[in-house]
Protein backbone atom coordinates (compact mmCIF):
# COMPACT_ATOMS: atom_id res chain seq x y z
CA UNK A 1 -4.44 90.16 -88.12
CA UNK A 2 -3.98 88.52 -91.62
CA UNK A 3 -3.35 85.17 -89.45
CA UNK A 4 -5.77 85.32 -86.77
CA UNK A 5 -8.26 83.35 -88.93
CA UNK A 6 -5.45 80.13 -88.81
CA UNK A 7 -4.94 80.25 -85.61
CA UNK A 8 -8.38 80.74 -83.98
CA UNK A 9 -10.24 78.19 -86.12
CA UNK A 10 -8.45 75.59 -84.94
CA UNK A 11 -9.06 76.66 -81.20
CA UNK A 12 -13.22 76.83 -82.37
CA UNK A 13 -14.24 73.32 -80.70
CA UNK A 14 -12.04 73.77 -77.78
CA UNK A 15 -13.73 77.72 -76.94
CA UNK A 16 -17.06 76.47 -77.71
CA UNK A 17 -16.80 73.81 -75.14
CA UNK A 18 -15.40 76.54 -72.33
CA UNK A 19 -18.01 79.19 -73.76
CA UNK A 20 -20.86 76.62 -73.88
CA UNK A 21 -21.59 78.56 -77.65
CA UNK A 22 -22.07 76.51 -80.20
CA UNK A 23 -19.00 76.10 -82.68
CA UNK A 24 -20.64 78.48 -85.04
CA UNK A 25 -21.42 81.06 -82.62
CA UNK A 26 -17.78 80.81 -81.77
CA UNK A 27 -16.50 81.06 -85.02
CA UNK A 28 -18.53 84.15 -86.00
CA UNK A 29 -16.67 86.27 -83.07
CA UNK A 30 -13.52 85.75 -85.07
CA UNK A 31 -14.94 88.48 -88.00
CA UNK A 32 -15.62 91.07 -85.10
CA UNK A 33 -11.77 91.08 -84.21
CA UNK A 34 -11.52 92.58 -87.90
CA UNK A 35 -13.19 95.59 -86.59
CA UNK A 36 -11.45 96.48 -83.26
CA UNK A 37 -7.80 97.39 -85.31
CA UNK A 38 -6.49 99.54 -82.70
CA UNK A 39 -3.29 100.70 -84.80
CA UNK A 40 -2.15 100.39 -88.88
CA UNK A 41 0.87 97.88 -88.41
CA UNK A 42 -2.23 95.43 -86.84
CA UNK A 43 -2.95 94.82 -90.56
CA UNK A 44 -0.57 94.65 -93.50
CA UNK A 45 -3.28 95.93 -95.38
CA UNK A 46 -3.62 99.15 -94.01
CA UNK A 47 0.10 99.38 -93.82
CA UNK A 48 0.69 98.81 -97.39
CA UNK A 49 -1.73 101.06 -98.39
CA UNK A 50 -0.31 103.81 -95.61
CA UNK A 51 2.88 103.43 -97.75
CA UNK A 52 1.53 103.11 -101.08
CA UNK A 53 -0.55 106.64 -100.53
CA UNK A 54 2.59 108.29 -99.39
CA UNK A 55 0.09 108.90 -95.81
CA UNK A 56 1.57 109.35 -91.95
CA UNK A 57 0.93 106.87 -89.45
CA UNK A 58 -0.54 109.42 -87.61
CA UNK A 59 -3.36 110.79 -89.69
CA UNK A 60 -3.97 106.99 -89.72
CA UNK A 61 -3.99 106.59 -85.96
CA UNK A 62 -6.08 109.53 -85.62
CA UNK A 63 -9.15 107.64 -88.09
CA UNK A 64 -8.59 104.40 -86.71
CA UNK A 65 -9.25 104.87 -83.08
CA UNK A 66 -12.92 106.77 -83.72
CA UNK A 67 -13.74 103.76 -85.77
CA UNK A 68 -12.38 101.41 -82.88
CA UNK A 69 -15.19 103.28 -80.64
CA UNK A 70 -17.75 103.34 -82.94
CA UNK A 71 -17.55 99.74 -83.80
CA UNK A 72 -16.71 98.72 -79.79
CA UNK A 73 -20.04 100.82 -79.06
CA UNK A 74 -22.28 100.25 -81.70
CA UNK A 75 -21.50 97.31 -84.08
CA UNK A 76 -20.71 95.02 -81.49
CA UNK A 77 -23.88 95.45 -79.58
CA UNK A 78 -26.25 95.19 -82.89
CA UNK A 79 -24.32 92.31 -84.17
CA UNK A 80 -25.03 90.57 -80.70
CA UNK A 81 -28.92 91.28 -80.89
CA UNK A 82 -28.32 89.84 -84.59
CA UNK A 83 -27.43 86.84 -83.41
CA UNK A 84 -29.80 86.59 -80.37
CA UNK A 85 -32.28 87.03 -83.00
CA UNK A 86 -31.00 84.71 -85.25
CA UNK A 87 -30.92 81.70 -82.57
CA UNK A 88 -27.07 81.79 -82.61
CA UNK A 89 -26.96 82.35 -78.93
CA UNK A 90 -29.62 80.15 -77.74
């Protein structure tokens, strides 16, 4: 997760070209990735804090995956209309 900004920026002119977005448009889909963290070892973050608050895997598992849905269902589909509004999309 920590990494996924290296190694999709790079990729941004190539994806843009295959997605016919522009390179901006293409970029900004990188920060919804952020959202859809499935499980707590996806993110060192998470799993530092996990450890650091003495708190189970599970409990973590069990917070994660109703945020997964929510943001799958509902942020992804307002953040598109954002950008459709915006002009990002053409």
């Amino acid at each position: 997760m920590p990494g996924i900004v290296a190694i999709m920026s790079p990729l941004a002119g190539e994806l843009a070209a295959a997605t016919q977005f522009p390179v901006i448009t293409v970029l900004m889909t990188i920060v919804n990735g952020y959202t859809l963290v499935v499980f707590p070892y996806q993110a060192g973050p998470i799993v530092f804090a996990l450890m650091l608050g003495g708190a189970r895997f599970r409990d973590a598992v069990r917070l994660m995956l109703p945020l997964l849905v929510i943001s799958a269902v509902v942020l992804i589909p307002l953040t598109y209309l954002w950008w459709r509004f915006l002009g990002y999309l053409g």
